[in-house]
N, C-alpha and C. Protein backbone atom coordinates (compact mmCIF):
# COMPACT_ATOMS: atom_id res chain seq x y z
N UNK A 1 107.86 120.79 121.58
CA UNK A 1 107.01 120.58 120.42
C UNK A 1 107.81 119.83 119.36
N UNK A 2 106.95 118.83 118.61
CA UNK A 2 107.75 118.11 117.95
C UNK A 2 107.30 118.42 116.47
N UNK A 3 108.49 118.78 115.73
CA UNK A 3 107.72 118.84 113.94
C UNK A 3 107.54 117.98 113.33
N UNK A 4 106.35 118.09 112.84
CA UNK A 4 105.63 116.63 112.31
C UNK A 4 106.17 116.45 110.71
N UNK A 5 107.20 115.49 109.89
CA UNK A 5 107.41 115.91 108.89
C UNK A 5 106.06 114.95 107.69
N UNK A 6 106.03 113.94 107.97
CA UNK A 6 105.11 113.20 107.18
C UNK A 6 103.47 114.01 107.29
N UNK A 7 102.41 112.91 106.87
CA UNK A 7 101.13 113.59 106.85
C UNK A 7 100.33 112.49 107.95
N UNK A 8 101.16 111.28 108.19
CA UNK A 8 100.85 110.12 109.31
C UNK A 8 101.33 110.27 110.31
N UNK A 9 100.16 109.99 111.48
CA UNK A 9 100.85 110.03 112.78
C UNK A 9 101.45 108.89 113.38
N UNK A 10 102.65 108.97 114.15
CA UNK A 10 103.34 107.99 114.58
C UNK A 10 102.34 106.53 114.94
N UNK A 11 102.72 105.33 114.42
CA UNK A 11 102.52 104.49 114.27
C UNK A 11 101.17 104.37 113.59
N UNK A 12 100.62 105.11 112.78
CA UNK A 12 99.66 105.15 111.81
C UNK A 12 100.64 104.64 109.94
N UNK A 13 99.66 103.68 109.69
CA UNK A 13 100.24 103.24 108.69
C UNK A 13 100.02 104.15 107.43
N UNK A 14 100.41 104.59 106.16
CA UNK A 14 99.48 105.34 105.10
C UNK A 14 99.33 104.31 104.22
N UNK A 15 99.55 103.06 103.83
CA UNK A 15 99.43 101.99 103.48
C UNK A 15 98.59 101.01 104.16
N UNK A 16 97.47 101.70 104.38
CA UNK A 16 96.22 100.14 104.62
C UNK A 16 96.06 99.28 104.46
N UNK A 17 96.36 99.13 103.21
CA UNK A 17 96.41 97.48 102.56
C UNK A 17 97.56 96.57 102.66
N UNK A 18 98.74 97.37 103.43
CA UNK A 18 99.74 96.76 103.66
C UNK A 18 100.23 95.54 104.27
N UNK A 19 101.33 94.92 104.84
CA UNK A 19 101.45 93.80 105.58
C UNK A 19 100.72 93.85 106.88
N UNK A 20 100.07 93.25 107.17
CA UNK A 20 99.10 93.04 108.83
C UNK A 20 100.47 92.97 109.75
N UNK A 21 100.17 93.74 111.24
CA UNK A 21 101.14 93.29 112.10
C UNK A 21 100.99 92.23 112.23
N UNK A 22 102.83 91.24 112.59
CA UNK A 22 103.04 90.29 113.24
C UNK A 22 103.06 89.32 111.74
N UNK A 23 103.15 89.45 110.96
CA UNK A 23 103.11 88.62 109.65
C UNK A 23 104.39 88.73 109.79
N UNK A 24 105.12 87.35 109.23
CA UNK A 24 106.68 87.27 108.95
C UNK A 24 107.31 88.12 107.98
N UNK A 25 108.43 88.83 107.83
CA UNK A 25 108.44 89.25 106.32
C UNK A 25 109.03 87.83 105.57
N UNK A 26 109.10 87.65 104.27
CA UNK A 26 109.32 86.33 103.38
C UNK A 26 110.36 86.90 103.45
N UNK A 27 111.00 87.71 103.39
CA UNK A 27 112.75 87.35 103.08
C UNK A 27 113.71 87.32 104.02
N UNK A 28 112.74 87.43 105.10
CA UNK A 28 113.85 87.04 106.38
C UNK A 28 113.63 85.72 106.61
N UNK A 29 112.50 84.79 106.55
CA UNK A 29 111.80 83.50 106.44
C UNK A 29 112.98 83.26 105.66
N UNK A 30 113.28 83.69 104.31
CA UNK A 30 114.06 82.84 103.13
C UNK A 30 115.03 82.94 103.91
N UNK A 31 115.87 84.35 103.90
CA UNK A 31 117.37 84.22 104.86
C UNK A 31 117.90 83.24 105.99
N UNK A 32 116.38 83.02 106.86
CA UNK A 32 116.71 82.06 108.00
C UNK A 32 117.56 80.77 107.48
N UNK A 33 116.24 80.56 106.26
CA UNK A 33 116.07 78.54 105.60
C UNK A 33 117.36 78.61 104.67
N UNK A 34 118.01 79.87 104.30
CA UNK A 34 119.01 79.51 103.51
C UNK A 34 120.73 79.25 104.07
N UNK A 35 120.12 79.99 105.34
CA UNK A 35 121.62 79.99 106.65
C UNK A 35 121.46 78.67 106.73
N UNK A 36 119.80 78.12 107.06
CA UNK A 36 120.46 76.62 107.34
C UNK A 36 120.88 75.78 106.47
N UNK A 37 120.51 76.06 105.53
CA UNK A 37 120.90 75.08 104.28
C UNK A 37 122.18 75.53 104.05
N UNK A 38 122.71 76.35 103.69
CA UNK A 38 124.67 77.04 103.69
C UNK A 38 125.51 76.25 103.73
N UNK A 39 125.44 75.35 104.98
CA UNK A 39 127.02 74.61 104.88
C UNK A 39 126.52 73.63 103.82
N UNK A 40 125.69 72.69 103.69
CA UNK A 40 125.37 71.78 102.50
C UNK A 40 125.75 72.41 100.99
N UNK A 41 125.07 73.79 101.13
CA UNK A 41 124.95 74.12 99.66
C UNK A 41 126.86 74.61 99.39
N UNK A 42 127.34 75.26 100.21
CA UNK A 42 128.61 75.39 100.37
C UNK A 42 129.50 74.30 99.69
N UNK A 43 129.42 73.49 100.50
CA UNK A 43 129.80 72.02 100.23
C UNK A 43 129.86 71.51 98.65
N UNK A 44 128.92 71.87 98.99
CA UNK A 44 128.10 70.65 96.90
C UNK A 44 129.14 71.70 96.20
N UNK A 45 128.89 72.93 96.31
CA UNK A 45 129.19 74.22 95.57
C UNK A 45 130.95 73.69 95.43
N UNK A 46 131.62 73.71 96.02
CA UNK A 46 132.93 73.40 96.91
C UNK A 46 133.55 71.92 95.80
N UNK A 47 132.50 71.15 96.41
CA UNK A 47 132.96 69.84 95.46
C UNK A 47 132.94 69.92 94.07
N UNK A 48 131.74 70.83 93.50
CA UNK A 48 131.53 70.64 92.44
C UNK A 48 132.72 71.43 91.40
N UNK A 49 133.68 72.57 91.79
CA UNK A 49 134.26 73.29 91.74
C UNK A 49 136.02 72.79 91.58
N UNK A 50 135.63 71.83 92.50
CA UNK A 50 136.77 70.80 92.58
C UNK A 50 136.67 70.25 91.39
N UNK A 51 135.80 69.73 90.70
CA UNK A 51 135.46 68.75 89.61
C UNK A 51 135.52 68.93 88.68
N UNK A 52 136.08 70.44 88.21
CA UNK A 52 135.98 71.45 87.12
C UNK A 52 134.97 71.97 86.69
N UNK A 53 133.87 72.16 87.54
CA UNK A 53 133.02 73.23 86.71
C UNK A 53 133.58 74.65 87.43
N UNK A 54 133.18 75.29 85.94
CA UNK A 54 134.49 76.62 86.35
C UNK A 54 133.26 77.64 86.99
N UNK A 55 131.59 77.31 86.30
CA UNK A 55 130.72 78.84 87.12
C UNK A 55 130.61 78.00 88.58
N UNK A 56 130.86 77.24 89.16
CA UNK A 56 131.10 76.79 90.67
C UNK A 56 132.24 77.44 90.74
N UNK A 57 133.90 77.66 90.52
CA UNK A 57 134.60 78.26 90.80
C UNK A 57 135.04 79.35 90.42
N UNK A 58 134.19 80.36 89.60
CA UNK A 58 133.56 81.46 89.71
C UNK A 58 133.00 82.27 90.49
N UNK A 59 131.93 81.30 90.82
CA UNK A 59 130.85 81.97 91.87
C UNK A 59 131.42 82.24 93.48
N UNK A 60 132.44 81.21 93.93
CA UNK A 60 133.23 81.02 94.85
C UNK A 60 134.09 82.33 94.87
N UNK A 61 135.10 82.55 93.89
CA UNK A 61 136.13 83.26 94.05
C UNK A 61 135.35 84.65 93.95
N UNK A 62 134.34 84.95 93.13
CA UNK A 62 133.78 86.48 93.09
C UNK A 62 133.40 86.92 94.14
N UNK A 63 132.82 85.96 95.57
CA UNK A 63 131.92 85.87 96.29
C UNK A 63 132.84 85.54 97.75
N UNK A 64 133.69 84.98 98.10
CA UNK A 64 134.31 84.67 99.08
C UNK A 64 136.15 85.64 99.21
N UNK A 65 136.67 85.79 97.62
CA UNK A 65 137.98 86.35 97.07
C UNK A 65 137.86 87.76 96.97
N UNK A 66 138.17 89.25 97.49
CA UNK A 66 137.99 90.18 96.87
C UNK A 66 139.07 90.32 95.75
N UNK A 67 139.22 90.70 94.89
CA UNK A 67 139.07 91.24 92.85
C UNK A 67 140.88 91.79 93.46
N UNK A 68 141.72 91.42 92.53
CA UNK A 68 143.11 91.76 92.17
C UNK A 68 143.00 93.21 92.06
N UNK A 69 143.47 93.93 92.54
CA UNK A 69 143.41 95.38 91.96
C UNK A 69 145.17 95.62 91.83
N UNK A 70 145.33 96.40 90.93
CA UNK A 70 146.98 96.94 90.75
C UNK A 70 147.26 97.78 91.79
N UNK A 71 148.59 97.52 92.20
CA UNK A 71 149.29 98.01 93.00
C UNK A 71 149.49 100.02 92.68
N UNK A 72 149.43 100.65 93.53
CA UNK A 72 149.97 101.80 92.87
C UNK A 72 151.17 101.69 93.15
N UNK A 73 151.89 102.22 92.51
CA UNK A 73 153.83 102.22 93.15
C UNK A 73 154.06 103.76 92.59
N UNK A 74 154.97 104.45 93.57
CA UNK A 74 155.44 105.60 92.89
C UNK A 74 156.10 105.96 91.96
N UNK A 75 155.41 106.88 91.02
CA UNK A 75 155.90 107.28 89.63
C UNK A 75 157.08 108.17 89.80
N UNK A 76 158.77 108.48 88.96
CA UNK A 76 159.23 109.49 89.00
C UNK A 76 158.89 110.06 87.55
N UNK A 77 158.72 111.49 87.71
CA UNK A 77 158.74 112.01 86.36
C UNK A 77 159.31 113.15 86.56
N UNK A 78 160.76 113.29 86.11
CA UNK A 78 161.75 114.59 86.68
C UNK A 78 161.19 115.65 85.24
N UNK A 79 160.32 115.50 84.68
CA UNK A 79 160.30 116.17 83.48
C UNK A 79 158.91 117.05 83.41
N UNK A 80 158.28 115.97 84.58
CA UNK A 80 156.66 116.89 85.04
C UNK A 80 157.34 118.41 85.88
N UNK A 81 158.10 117.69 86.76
CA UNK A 81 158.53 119.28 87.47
C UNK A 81 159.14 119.95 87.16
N UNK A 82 159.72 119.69 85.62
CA UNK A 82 160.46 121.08 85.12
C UNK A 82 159.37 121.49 84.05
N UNK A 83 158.46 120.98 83.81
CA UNK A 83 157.32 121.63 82.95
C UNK A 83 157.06 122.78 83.23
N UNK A 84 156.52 123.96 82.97
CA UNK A 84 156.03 125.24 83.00
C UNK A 84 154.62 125.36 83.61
N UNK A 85 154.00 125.28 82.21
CA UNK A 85 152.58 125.17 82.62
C UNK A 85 152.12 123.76 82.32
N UNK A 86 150.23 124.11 83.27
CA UNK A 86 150.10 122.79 82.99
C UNK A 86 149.97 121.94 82.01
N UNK A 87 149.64 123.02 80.96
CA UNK A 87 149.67 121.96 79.03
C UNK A 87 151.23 121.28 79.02
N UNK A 88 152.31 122.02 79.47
CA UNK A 88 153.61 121.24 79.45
C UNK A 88 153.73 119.97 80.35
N UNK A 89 152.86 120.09 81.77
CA UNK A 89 152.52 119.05 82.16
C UNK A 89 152.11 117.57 81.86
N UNK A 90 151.37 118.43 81.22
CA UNK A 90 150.13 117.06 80.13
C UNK A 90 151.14 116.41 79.44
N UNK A 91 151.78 117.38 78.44
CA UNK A 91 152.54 116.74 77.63
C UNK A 91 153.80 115.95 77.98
N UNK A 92 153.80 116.10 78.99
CA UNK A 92 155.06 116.00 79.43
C UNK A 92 154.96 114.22 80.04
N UNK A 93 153.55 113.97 80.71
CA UNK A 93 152.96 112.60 81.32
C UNK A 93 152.75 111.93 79.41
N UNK A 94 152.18 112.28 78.83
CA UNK A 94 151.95 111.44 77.15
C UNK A 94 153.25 110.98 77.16
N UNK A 95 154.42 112.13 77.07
CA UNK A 95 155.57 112.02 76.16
C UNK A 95 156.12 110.81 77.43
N UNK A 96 155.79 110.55 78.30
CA UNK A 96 156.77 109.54 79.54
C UNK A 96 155.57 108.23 78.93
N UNK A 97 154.65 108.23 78.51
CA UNK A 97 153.76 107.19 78.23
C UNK A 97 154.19 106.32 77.26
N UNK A 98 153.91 107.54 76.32
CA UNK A 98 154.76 107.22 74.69
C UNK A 98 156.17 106.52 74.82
N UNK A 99 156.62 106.99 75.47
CA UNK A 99 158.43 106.43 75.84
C UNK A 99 158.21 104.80 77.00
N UNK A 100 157.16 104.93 77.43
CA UNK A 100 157.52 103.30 77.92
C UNK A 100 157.94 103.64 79.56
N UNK A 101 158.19 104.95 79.64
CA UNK A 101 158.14 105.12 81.29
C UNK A 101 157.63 104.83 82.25
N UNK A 102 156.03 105.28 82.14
CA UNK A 102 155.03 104.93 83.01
C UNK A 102 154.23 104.43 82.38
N UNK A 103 153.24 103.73 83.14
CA UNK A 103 151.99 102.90 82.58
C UNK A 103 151.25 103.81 82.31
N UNK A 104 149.89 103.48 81.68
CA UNK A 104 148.89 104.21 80.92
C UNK A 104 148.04 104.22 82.42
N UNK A 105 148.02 103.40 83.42
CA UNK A 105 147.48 103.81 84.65
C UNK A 105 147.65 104.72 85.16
N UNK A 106 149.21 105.23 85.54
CA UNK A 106 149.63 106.35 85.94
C UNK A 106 149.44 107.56 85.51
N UNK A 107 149.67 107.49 83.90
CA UNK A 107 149.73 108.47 83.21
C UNK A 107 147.99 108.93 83.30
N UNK A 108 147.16 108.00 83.81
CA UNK A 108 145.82 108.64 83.80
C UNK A 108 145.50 108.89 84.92
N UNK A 109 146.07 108.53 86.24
CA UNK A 109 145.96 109.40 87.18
C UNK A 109 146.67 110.75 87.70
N UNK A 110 147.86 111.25 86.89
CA UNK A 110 148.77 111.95 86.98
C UNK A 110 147.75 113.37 86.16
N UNK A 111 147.51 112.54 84.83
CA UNK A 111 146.54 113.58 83.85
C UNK A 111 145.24 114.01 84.80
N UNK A 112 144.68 112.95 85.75
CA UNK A 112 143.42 113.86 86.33
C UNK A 112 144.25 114.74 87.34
N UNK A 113 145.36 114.32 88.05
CA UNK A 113 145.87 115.77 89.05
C UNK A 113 146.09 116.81 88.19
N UNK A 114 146.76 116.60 87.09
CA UNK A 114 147.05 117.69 86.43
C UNK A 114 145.97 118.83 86.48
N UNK A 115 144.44 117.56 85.70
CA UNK A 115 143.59 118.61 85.58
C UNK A 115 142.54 119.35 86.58
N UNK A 116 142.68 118.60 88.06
CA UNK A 116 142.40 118.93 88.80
C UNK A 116 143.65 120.28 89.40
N UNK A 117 144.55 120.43 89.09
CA UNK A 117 145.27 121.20 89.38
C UNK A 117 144.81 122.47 88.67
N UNK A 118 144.66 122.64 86.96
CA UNK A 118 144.27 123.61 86.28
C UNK A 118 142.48 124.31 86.82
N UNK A 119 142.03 123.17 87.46
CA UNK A 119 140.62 123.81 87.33
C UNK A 119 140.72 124.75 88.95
N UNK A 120 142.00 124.34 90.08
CA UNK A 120 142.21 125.34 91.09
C UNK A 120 142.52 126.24 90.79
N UNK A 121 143.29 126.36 89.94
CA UNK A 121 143.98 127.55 89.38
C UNK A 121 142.92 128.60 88.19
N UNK A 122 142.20 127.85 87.88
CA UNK A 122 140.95 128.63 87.20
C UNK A 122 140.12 129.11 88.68
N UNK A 123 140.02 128.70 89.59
CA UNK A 123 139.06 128.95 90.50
C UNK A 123 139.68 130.04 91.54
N UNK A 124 140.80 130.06 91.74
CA UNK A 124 141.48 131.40 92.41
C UNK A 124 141.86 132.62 91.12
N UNK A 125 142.19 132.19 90.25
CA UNK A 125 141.83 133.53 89.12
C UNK A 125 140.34 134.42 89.29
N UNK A 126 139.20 133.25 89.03
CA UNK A 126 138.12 134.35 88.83
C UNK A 126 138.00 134.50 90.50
N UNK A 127 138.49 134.05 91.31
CA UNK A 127 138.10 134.91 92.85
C UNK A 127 139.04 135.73 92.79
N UNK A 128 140.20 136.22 92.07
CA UNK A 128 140.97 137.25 92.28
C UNK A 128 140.00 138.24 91.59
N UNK A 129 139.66 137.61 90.24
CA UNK A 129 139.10 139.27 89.03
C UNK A 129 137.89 139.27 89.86
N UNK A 130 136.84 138.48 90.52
CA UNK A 130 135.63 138.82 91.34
C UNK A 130 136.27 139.92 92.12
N UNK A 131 137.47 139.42 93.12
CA UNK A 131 137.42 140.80 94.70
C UNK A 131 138.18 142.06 93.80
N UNK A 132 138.63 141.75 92.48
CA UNK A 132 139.00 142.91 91.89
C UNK A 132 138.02 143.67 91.07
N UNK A 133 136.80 143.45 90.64
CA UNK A 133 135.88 143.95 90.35
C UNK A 133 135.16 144.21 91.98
N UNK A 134 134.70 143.91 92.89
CA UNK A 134 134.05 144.29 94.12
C UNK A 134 134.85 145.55 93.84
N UNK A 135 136.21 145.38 94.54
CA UNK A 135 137.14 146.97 95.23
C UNK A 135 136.99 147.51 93.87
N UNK A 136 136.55 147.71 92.39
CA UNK A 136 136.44 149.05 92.32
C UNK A 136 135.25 149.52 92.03
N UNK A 137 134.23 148.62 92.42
CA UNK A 137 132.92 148.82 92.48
C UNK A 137 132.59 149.70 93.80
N UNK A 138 133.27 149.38 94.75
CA UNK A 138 133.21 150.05 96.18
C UNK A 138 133.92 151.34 95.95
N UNK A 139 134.66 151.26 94.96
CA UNK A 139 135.73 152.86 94.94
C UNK A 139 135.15 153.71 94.40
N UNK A 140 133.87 153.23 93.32
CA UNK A 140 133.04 154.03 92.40
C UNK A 140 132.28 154.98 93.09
N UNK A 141 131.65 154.08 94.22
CA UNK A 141 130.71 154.65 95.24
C UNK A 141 131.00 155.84 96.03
């Protein structure tokens, strides 16, 4: 038995007025006529780019180039691991910022571990005081 999830049965349309079978869709029509046209428009695009117009070599590099992204490189911060807690943490990534140590990149991915670190540590606390409220809820009994 098969569960029926819609309110139409297989190959029943709920759109009547919709596209008739066997009609082209238009944007695969367009896609075809524009593959063929491509190397031309390529081309013009190509030359024109050459010639100094810069939204021709724009459109090129956004579109053919994927985007510079920064390198990560590894951070030392001998001052994060002698921190205490994690507010000494925090402070500890500013005060290497402030000083010219690390980039403001780092220092903002270092600050989300941090705070992804504090919100684990919030999350095994209240599962400790939860199973410590259960056991003496069970002891009451």
């Amino acid at each position: 038995m098969t569960k029926q999830i819609g309110r139409w049965k297989a190959g029943e349309s709920g759109n009547r007025a919709g596209r008739p079978p066997g009609r082209p869709d238009r944007r695969a029509q367009w896609r075809a006529e524009l593959g063929e046209a491509l190397p031309e428009i390529m081309a013009r695009l190509v030359t024109t780019a050459k010639a100094g117009d810069t939204q021709a070599a724009a459109l090129i590099l956004s579109r053919c180039c994927p985007p510079v992204r920064p390198q990560r490189e590894p951070t030392e911060l001998p001052e994060l691991a002698k921190a205490g807690t994690l507010g000494d943490q925090a402070r500890a990534v500013i005060a290497a910022v402030a000083a010219g140590d690390i980039s403001t990149d780092a220092a903002a991915e270092l600050l989300r571990a941090v705070a992804d670190a504090a919100k684990a540590v919030e999350v095994d606390e209240l599962h400790r005081r939860l199973s410590a409220l259960e056991g003496r809820a069970h002891e009451d009994k």
